[in-house]
PDB file of N, CA and C in Angstrom:
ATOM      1  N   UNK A   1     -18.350  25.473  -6.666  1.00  0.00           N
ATOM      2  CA  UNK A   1     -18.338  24.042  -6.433  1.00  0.00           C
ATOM      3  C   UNK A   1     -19.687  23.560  -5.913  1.00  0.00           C
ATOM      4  N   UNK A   2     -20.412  24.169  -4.764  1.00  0.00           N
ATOM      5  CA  UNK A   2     -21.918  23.592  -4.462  1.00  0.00           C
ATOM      6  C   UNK A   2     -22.723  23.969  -5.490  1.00  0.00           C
ATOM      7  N   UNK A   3     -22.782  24.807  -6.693  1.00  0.00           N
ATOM      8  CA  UNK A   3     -23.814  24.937  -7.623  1.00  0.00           C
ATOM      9  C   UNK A   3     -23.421  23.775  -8.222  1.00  0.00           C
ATOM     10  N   UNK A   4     -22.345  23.349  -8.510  1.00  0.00           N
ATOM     11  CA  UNK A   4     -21.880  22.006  -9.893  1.00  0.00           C
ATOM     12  C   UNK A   4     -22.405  20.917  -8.810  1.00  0.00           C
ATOM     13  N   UNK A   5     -22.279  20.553  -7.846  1.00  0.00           N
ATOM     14  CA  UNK A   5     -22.746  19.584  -6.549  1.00  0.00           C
ATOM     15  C   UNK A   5     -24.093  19.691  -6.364  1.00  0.00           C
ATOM     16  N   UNK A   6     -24.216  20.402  -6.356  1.00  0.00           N
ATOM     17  CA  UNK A   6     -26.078  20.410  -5.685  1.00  0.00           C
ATOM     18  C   UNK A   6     -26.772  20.223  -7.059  1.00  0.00           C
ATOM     19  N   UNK A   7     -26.241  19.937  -8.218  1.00  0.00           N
ATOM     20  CA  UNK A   7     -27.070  19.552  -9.464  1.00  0.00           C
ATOM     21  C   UNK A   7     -26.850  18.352  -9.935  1.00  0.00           C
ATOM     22  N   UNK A   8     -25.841  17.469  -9.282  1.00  0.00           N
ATOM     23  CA  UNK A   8     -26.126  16.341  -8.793  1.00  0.00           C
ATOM     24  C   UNK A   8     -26.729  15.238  -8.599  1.00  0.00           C
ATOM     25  N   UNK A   9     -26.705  14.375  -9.245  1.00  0.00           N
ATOM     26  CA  UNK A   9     -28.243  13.578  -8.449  1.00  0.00           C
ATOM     27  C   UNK A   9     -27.493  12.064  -8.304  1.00  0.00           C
ATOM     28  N   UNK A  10     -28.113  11.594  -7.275  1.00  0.00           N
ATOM     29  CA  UNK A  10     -27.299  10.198  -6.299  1.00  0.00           C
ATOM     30  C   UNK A  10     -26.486   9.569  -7.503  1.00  0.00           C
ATOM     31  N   UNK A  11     -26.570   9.337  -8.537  1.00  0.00           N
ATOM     32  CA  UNK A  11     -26.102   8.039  -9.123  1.00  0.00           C
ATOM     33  C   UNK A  11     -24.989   9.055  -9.912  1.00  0.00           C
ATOM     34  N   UNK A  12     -25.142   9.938 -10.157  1.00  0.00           N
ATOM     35  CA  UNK A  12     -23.967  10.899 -10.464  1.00  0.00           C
ATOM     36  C   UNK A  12     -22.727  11.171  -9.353  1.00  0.00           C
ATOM     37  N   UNK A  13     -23.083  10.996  -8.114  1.00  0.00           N
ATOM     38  CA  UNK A  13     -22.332  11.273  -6.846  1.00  0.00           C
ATOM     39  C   UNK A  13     -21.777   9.751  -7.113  1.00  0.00           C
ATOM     40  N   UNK A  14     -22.442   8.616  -7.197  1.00  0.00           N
ATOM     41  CA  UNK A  14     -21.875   7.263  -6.770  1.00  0.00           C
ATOM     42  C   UNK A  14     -21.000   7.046  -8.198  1.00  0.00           C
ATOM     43  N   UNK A  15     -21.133   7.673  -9.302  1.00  0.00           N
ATOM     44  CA  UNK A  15     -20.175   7.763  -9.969  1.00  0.00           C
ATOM     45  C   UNK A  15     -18.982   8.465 -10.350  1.00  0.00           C
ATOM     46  N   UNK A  16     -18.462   9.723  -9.742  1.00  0.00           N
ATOM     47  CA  UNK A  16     -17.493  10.131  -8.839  1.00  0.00           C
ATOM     48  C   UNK A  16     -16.969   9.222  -7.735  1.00  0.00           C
ATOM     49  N   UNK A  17     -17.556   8.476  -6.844  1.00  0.00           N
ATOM     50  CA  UNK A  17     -17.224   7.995  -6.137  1.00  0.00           C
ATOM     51  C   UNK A  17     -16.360   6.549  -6.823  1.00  0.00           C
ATOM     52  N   UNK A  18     -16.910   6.152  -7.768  1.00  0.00           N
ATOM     53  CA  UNK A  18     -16.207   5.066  -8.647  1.00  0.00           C
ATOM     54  C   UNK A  18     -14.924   5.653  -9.130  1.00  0.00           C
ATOM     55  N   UNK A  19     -15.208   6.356 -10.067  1.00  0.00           N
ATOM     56  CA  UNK A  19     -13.961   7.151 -10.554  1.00  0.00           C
ATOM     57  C   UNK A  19     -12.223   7.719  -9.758  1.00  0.00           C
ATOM     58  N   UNK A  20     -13.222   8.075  -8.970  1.00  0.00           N
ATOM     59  CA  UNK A  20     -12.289   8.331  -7.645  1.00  0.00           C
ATOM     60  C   UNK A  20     -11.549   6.816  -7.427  1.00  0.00           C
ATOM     61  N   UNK A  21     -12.250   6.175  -7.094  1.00  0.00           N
ATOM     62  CA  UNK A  21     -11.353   5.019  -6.508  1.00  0.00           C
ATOM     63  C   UNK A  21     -10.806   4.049  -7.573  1.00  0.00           C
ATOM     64  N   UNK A  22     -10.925   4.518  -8.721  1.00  0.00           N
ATOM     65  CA  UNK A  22     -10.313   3.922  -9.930  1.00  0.00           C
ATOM     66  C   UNK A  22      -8.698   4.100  -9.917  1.00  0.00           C
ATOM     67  N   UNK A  23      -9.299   5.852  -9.792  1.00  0.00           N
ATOM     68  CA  UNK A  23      -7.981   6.556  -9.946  1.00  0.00           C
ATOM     69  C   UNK A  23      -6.646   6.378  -8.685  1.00  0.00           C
ATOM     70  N   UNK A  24      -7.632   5.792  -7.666  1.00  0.00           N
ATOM     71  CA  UNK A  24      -6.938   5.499  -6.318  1.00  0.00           C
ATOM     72  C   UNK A  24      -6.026   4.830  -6.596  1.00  0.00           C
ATOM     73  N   UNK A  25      -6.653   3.752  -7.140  1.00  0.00           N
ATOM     74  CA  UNK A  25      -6.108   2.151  -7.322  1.00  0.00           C
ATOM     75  C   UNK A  25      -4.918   2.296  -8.458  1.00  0.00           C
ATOM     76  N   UNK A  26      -4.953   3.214  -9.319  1.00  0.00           N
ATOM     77  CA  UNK A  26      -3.979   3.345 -10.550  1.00  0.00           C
ATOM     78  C   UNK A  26      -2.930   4.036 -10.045  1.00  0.00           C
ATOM     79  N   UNK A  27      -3.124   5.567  -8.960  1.00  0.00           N
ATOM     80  CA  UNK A  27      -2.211   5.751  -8.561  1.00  0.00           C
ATOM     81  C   UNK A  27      -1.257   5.525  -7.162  1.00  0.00           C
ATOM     82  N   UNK A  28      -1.986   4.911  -6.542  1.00  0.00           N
ATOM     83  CA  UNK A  28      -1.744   3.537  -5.381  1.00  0.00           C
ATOM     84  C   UNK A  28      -0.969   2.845  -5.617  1.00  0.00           C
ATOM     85  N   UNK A  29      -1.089   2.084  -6.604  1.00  0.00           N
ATOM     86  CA  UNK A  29      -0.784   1.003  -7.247  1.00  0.00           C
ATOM     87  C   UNK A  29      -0.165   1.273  -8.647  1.00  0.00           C
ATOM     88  N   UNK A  30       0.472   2.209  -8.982  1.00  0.00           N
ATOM     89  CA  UNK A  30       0.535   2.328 -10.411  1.00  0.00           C
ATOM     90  C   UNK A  30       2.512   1.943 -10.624  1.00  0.00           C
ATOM     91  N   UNK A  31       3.100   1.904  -9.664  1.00  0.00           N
ATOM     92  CA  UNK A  31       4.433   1.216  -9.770  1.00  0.00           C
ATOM     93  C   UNK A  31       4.059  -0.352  -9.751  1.00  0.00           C
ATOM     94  N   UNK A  32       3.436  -0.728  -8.840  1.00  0.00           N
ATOM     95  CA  UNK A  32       3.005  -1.932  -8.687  1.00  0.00           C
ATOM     96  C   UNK A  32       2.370  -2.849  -9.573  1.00  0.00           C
ATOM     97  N   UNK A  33       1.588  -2.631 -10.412  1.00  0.00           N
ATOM     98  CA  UNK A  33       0.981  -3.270 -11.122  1.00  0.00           C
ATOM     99  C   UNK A  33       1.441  -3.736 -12.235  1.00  0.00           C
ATOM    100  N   UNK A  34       2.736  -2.727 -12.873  1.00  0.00           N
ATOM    101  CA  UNK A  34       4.060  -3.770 -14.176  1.00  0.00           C
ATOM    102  C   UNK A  34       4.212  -4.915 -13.411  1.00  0.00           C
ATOM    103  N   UNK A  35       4.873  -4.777 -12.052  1.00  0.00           N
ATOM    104  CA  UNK A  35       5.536  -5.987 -11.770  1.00  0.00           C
ATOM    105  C   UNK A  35       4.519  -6.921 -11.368  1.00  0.00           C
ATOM    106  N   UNK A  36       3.003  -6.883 -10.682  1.00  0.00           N
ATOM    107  CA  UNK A  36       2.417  -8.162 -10.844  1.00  0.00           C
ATOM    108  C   UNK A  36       1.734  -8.182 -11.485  1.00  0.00           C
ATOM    109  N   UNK A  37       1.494  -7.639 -13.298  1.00  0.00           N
ATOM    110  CA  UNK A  37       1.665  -8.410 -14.683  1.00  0.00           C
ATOM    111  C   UNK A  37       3.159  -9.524 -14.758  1.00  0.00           C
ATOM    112  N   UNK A  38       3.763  -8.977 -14.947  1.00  0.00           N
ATOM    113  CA  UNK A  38       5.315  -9.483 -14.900  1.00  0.00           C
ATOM    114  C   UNK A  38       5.336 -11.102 -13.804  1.00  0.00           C
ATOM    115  N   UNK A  39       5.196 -11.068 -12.955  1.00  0.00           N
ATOM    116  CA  UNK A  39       5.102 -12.434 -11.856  1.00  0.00           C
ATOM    117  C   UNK A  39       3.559 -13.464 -11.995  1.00  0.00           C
ATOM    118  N   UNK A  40       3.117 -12.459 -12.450  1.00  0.00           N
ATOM    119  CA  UNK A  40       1.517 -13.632 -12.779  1.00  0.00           C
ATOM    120  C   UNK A  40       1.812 -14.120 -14.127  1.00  0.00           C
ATOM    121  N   UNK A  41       2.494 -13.466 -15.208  1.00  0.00           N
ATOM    122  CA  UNK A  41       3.069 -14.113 -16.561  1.00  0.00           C
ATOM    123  C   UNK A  41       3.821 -14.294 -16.792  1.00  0.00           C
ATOM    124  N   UNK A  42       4.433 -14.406 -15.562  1.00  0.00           N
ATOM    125  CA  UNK A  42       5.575 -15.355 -15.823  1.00  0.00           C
ATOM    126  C   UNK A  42       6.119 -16.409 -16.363  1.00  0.00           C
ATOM    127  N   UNK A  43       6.965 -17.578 -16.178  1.00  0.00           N
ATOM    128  CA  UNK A  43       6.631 -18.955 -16.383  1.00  0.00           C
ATOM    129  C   UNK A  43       6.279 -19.835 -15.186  1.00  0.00           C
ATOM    130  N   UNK A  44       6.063 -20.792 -15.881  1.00  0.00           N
ATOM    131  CA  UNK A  44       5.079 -21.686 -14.555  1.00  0.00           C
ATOM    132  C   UNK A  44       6.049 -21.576 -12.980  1.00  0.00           C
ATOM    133  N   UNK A  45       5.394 -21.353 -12.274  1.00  0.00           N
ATOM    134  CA  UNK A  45       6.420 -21.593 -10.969  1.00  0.00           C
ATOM    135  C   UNK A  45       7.534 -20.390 -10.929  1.00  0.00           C
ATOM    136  N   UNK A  46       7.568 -19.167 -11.561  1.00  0.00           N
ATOM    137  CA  UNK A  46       8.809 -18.035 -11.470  1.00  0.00           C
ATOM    138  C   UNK A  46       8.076 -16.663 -10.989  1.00  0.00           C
ATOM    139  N   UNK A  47       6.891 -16.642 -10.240  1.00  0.00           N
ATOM    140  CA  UNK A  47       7.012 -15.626 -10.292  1.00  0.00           C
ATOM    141  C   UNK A  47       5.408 -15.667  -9.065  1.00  0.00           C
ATOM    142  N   UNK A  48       5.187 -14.853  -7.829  1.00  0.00           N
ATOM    143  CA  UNK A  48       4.534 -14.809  -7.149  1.00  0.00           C
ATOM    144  C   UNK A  48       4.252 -13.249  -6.238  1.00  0.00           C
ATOM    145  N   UNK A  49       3.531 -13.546  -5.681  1.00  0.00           N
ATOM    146  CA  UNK A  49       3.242 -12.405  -5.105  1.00  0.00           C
ATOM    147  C   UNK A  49       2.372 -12.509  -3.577  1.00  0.00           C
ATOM    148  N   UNK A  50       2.508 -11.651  -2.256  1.00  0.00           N
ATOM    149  CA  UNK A  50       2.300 -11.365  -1.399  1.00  0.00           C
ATOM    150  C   UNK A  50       1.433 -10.442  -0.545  1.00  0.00           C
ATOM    151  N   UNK A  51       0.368 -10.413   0.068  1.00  0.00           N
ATOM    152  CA  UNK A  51       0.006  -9.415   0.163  1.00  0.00           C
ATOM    153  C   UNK A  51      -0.730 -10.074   2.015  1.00  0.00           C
ATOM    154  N   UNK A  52       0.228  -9.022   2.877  1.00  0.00           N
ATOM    155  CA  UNK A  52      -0.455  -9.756   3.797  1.00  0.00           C
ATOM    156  C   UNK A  52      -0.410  -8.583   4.915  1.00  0.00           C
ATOM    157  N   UNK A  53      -1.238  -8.447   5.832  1.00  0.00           N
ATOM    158  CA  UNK A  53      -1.594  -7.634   7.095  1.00  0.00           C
ATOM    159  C   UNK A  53      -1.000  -8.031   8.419  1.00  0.00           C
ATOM    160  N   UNK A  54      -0.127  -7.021   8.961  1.00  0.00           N
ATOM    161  CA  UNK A  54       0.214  -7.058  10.367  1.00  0.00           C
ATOM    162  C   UNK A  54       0.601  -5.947  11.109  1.00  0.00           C
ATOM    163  N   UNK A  55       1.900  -5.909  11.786  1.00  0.00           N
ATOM    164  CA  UNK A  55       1.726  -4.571  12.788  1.00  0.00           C
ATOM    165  C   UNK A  55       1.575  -3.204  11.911  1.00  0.00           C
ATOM    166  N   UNK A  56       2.679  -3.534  11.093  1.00  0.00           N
ATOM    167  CA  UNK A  56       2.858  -2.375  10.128  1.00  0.00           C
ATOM    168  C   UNK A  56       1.879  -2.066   8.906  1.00  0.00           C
ATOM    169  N   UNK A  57       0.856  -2.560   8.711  1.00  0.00           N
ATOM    170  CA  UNK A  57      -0.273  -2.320   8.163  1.00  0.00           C
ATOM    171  C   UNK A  57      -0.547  -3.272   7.065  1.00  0.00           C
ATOM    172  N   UNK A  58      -0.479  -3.352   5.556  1.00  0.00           N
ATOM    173  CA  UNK A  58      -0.747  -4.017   4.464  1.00  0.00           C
ATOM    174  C   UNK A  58       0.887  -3.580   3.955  1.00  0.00           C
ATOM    175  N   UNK A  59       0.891  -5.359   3.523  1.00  0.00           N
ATOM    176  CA  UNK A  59       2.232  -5.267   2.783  1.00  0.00           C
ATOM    177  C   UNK A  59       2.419  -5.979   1.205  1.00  0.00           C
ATOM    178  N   UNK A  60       2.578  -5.739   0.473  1.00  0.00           N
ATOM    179  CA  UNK A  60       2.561  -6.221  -1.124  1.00  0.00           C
ATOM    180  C   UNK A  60       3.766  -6.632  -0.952  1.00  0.00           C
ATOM    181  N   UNK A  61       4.309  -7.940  -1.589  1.00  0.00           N
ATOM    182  CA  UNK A  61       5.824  -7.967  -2.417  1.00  0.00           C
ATOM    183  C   UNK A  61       5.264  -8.917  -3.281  1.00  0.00           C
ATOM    184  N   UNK A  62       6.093  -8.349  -4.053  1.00  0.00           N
ATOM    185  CA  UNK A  62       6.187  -9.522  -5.943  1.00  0.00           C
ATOM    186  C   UNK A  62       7.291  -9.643  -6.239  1.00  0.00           C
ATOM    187  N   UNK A  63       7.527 -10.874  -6.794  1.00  0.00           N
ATOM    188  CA  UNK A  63       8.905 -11.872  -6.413  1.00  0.00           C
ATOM    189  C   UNK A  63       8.667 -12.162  -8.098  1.00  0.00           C
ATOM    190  N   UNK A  64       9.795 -12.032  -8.781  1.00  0.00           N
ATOM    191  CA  UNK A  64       9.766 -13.183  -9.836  1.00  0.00           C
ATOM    192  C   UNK A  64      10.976 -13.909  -9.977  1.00  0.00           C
ATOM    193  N   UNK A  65      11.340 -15.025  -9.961  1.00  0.00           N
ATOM    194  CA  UNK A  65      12.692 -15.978 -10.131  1.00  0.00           C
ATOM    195  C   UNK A  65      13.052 -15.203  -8.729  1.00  0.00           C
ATOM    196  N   UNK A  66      12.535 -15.816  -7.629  1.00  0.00           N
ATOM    197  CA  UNK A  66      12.951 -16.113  -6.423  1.00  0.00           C
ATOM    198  C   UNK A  66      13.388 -14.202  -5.821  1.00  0.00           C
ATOM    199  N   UNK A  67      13.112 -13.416  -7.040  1.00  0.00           N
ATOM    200  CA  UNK A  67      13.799 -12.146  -6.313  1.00  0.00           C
ATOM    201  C   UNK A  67      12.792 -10.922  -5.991  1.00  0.00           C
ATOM    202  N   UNK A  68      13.039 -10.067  -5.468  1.00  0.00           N
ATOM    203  CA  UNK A  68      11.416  -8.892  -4.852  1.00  0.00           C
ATOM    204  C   UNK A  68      12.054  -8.206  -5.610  1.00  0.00           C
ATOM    205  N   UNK A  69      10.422  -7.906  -6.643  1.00  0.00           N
ATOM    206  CA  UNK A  69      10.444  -7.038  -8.299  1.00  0.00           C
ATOM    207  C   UNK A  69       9.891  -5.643  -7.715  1.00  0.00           C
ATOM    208  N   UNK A  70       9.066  -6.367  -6.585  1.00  0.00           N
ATOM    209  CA  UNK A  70       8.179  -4.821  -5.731  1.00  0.00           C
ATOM    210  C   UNK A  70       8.102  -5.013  -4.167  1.00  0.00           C
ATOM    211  N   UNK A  71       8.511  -4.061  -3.431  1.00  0.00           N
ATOM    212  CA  UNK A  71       7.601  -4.389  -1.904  1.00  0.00           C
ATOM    213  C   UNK A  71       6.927  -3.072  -1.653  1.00  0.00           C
ATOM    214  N   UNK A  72       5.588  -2.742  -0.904  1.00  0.00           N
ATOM    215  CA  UNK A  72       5.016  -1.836  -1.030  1.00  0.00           C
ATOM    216  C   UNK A  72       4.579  -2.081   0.677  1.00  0.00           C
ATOM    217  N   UNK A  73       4.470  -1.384   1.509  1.00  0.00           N
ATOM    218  CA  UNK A  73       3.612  -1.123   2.702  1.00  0.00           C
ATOM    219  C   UNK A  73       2.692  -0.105   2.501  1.00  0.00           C
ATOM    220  N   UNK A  74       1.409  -0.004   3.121  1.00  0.00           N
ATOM    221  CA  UNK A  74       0.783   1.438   3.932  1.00  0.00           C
ATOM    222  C   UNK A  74      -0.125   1.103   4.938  1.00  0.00           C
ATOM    223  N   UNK A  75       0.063   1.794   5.896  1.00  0.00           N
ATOM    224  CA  UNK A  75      -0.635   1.098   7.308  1.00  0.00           C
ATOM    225  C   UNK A  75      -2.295   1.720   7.081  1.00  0.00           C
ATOM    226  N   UNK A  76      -2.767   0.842   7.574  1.00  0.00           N
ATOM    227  CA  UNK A  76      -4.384   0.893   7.806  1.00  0.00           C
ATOM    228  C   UNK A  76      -5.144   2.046   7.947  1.00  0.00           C
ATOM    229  N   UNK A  77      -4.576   3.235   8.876  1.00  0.00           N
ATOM    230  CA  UNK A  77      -5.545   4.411   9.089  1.00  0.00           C
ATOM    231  C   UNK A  77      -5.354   5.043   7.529  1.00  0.00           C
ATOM    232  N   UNK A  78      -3.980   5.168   7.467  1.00  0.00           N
ATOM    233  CA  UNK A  78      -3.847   6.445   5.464  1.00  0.00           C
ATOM    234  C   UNK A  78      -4.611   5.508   4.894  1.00  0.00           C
ATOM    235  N   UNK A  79      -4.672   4.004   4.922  1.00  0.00           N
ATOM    236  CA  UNK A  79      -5.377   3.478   3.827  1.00  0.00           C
ATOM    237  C   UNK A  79      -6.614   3.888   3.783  1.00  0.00           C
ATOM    238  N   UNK A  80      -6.961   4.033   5.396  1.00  0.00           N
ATOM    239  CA  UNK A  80      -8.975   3.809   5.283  1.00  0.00           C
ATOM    240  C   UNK A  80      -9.138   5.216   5.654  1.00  0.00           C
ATOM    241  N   UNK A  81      -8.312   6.585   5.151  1.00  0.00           N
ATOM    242  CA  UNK A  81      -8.546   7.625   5.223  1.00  0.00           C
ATOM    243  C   UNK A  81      -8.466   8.239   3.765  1.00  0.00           C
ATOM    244  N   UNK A  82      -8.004   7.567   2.623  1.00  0.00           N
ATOM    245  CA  UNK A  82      -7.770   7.280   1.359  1.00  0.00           C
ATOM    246  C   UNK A  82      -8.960   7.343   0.860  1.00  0.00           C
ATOM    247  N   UNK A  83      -9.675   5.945   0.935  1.00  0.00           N
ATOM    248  CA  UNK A  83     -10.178   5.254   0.169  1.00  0.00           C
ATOM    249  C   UNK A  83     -11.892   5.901   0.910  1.00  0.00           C
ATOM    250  N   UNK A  84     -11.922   6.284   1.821  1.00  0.00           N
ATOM    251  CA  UNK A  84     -13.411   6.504   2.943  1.00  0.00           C
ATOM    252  C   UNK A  84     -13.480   8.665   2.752  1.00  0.00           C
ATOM    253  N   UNK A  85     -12.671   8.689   3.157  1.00  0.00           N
ATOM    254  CA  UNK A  85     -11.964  10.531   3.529  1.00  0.00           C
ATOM    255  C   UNK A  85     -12.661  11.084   2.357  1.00  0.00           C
ATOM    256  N   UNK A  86     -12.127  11.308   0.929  1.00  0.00           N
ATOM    257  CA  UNK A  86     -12.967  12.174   0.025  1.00  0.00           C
ATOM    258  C   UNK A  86     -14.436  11.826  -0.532  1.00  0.00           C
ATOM    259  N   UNK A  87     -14.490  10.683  -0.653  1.00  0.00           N
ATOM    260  CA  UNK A  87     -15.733  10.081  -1.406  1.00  0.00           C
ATOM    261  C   UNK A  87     -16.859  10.624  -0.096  1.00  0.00           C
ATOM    262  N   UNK A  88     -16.584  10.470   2.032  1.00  0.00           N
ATOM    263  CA  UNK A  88     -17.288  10.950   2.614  1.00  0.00           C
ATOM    264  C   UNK A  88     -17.505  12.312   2.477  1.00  0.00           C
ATOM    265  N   UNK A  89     -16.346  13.512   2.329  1.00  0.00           N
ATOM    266  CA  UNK A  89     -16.364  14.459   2.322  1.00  0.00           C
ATOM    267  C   UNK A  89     -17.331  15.103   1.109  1.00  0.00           C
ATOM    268  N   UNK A  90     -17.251  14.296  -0.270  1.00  0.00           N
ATOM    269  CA  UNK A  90     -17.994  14.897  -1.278  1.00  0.00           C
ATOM    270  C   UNK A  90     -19.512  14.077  -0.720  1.00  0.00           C
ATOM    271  N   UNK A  91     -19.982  13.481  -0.103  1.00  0.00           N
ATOM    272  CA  UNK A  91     -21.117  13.073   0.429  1.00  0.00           C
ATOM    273  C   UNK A  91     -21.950  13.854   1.182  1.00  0.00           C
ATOM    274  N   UNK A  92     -20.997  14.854   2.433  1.00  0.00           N
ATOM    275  CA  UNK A  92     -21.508  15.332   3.140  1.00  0.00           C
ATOM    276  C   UNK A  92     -21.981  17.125   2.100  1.00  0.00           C
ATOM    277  N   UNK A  93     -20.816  17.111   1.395  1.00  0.00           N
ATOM    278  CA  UNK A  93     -20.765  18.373   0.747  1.00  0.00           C
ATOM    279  C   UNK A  93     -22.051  18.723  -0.243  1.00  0.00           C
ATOM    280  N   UNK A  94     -22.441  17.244  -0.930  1.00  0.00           N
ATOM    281  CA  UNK A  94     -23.655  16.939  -1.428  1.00  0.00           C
ATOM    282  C   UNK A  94     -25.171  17.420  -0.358  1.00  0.00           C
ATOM    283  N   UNK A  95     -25.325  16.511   0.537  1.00  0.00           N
ATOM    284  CA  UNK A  95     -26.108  16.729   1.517  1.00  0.00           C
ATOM    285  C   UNK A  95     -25.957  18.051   1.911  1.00  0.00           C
ATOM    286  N   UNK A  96     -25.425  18.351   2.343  1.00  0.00           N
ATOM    287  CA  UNK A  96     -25.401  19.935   2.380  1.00  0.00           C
ATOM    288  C   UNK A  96     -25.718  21.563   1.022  1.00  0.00           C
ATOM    289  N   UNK A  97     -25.502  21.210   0.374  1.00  0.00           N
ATOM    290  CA  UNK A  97     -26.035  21.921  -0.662  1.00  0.00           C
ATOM    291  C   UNK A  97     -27.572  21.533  -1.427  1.00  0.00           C
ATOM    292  N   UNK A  98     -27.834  20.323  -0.853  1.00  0.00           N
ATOM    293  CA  UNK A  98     -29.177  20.095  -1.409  1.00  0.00           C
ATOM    294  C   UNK A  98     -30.091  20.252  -0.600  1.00  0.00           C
ATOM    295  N   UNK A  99     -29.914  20.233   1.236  1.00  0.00           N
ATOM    296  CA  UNK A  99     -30.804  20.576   1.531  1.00  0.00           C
ATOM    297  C   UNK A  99     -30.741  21.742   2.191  1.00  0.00           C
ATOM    298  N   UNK A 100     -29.941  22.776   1.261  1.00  0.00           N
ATOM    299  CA  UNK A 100     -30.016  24.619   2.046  1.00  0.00           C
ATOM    300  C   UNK A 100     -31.304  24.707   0.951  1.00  0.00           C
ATOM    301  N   UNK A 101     -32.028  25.613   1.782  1.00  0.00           N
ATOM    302  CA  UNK A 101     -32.782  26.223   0.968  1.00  0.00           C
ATOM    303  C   UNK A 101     -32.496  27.876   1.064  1.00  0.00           C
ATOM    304  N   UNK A 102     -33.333  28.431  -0.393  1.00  0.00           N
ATOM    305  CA  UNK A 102     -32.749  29.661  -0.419  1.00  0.00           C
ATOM    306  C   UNK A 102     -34.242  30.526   0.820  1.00  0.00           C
ATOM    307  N   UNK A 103     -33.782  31.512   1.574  1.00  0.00           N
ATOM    308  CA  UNK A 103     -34.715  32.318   2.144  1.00  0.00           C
ATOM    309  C   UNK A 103     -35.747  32.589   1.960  1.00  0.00           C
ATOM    310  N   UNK A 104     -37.028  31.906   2.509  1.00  0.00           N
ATOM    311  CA  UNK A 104     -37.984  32.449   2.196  1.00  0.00           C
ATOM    312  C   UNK A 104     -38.544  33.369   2.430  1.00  0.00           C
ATOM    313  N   UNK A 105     -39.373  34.424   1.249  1.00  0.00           N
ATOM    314  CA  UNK A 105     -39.188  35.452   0.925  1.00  0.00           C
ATOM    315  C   UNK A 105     -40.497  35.952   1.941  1.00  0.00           C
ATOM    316  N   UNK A 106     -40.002  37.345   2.259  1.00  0.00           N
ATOM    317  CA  UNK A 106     -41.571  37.592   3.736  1.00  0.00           C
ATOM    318  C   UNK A 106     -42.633  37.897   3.073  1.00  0.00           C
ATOM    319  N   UNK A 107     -43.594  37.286   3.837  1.00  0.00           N
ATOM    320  CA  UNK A 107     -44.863  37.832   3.315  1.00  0.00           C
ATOM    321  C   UNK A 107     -45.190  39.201   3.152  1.00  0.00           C
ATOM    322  N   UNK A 108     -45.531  39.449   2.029  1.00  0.00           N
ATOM    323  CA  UNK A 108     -46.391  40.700   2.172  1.00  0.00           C
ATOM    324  C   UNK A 108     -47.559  41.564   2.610  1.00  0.00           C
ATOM    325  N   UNK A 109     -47.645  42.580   2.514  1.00  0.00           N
ATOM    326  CA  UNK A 109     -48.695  43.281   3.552  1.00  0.00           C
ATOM    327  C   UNK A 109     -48.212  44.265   4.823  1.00  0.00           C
ATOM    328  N   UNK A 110     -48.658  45.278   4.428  1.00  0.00           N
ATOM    329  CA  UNK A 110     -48.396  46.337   5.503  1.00  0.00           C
ATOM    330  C   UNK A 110     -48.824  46.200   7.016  1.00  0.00           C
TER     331      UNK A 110
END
């Protein structure tokens, strides 16, 4: 894994880091997102959606014809340990394999 990492170069790391949070968002969100297609195309006035912050962390609901199609919670630390946690970890893992160097070799001479 640090030979495939340490060959690397920044804009390759920041694109993992995209990817990653693509995939976040699809599987985060991947029940969620039929139903607010479904309430945003709805008909005029049938169909809405919620998304609001309090004790219990971030909360989604999507409503269409007055009824909840989805409700979703996840509190703040899993979120910002989610979305911050691997993308830092492959950051540091980067930095670290690029700047080991290999042993330099002793001089010679008796």
């Amino acid at each position: 894994m640090l030979k495939v990492v340490r060959s690397w170069s920044a804009g390759k790391l920041f694109v993992s880091w995209i990817g990653y949070w693509i995939l976040l968002i699809a599987v985060g969100l991947g029940r969620a997102i039929p139903a607010i297609w479904r309430a945003t195309h709805a008909e005029q006035g049938k169909g809405s959606l919620s998304l609001s912050f309090g004790d219990g962390g971030f909360t989604l609901s999507v409503f269409e014809k007055g009824a909840t199609i989805y409700a979703g919670t996840i509190h703040l630390l899993p979120l910002a340990l989610l979305v911050a946690g691997p993308p830092l970890a492959l950051w540091v893992l980067w930095i670290a394999s690029r700047s080991r160097r290999d042993a330099p070799e002793p001089m010679g001479g008796p």
